[in-house]
Protein backbone atom coordinates (compact mmCIF):
# COMPACT_ATOMS: atom_id res chain seq x y z
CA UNK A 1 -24.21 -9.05 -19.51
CA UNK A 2 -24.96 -9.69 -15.89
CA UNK A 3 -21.64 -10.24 -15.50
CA UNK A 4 -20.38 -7.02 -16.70
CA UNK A 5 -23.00 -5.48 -14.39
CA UNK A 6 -21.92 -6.95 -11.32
CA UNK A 7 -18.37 -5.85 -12.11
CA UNK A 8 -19.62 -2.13 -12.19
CA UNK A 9 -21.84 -2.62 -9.41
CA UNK A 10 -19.43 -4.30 -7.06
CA UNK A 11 -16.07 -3.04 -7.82
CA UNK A 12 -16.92 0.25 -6.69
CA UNK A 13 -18.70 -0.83 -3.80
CA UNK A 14 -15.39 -2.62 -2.66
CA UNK A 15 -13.45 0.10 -3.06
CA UNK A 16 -15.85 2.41 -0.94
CA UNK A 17 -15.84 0.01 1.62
CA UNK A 18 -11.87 0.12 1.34
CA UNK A 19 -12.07 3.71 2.03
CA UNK A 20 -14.22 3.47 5.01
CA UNK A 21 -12.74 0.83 6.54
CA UNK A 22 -9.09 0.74 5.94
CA UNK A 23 -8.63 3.46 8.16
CA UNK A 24 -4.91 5.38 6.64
CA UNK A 25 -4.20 3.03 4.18
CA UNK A 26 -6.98 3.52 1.99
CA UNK A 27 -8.44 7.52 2.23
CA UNK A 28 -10.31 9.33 -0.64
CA UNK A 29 -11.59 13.00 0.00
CA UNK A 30 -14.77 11.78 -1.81
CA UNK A 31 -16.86 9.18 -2.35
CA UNK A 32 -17.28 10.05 -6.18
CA UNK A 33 -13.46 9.68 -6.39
CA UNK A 34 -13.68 6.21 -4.86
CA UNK A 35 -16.79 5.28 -7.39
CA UNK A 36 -14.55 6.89 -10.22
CA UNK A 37 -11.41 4.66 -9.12
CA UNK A 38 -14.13 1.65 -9.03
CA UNK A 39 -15.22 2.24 -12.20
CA UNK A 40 -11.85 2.15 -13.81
CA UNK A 41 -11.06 -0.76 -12.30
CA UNK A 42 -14.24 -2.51 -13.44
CA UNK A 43 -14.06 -1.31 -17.02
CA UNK A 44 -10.51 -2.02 -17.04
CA UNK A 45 -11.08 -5.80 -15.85
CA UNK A 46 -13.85 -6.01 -18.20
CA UNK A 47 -11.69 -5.29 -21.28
CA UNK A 48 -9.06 -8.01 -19.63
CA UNK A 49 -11.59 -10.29 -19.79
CA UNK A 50 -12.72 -9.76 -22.81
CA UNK A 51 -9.13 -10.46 -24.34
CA UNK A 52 -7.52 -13.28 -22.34
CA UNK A 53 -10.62 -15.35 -20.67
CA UNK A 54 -11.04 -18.53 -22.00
CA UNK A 55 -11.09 -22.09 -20.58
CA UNK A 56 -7.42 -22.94 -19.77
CA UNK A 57 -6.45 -19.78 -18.45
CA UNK A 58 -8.49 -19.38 -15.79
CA UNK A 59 -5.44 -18.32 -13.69
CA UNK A 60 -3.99 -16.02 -15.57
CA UNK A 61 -6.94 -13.96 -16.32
CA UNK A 62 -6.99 -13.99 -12.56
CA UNK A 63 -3.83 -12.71 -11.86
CA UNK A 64 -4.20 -10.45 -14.70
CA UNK A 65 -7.11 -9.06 -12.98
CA UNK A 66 -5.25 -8.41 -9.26
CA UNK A 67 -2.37 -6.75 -11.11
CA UNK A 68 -4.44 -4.18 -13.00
CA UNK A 69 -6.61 -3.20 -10.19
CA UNK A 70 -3.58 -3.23 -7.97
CA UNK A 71 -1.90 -0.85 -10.51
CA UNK A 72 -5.06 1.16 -10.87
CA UNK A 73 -5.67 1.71 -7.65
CA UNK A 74 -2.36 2.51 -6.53
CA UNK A 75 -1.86 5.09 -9.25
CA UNK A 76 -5.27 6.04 -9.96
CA UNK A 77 -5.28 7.23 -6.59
CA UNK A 78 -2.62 9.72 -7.48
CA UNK A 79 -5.22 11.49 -9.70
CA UNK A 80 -6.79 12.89 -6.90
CA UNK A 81 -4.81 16.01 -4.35
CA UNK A 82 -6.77 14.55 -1.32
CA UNK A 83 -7.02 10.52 -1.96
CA UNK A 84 -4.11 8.74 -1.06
CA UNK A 85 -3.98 4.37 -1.13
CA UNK A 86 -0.54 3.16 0.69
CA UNK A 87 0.62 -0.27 -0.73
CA UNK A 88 -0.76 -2.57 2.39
CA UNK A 89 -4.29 -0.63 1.10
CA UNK A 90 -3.79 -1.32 -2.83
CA UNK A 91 -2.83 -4.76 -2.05
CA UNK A 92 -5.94 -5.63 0.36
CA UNK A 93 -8.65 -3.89 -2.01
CA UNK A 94 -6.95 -5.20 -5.15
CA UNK A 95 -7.27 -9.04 -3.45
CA UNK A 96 -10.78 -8.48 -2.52
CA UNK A 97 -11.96 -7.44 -5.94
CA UNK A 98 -10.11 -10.37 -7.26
CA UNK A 99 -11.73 -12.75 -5.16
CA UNK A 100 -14.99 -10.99 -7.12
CA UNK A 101 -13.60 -11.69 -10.39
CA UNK A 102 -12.62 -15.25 -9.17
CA UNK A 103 -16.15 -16.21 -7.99
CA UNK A 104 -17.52 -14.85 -11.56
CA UNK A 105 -14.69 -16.34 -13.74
CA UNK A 106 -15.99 -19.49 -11.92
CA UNK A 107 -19.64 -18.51 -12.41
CA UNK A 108 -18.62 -18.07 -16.14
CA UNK A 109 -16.59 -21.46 -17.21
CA UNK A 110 -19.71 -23.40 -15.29
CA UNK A 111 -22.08 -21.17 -16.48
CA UNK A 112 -21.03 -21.29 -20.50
CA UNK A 113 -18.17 -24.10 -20.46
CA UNK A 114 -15.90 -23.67 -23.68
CA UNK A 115 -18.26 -20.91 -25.79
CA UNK A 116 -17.08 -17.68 -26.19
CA UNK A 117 -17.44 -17.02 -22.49
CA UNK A 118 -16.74 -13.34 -22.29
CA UNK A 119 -19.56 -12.40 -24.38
CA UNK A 120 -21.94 -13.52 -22.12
């Protein structure tokens, strides 16, 4: 549960700082467009995780993770007349969140080992 908290906490948060400091790359008219973005990213990683994390593929929940919130961004961005992410942008936010999800996949084998770590 903490888990999936910090994903909806800290996803968004990432991708507001994206927009602040990624000067053109990154640029949403809002900030509720950035938390919406966030959010779909984090409830989008959270179903990932919920269907392909388990010990021994640690990696390619990972990379799982970076390609959806790449692809999320980059399009999800697209929702929006006034938000616009270029690819340098989509590829820089999408690596930072998936350092996140790195440091909690981590948290998670240590944490619960080889029980049905998702749940948790």
């Amino acid at each position: 549960m903490t888990n999936v908290l910090l994903k909806l906490v800290l996803t968004p948060v990432i991708v507001i700082f994206a927009d602040l400091f990624l000067g053109n790359d990154v640029i949403f008219g809002s900030v509720y467009e950035a938390l919406i973005v966030g959010w779909a990213v984090a409830c989008a990683n959270i179903g990932l995780e919920y269907l392909l994390f388990r010990p021994g593929l640690f990696w390619v929940a990972t990379i799982s993770d970076f390609l959806l919130a790449m692809c999320i961004l980059f399009f999800g961005a697209n929702m929006y007349g006034d938000a616009y992410i270029g690819t340098f942008g989509a590829l820089l936010t999408a690596f930072t969140i998936t350092i996140m999800e790195y440091v909690l996949h981590l948290r998670l084998l240590r944490k619960n080992g080889a029980t049905k770590i998702a749940a948790h």
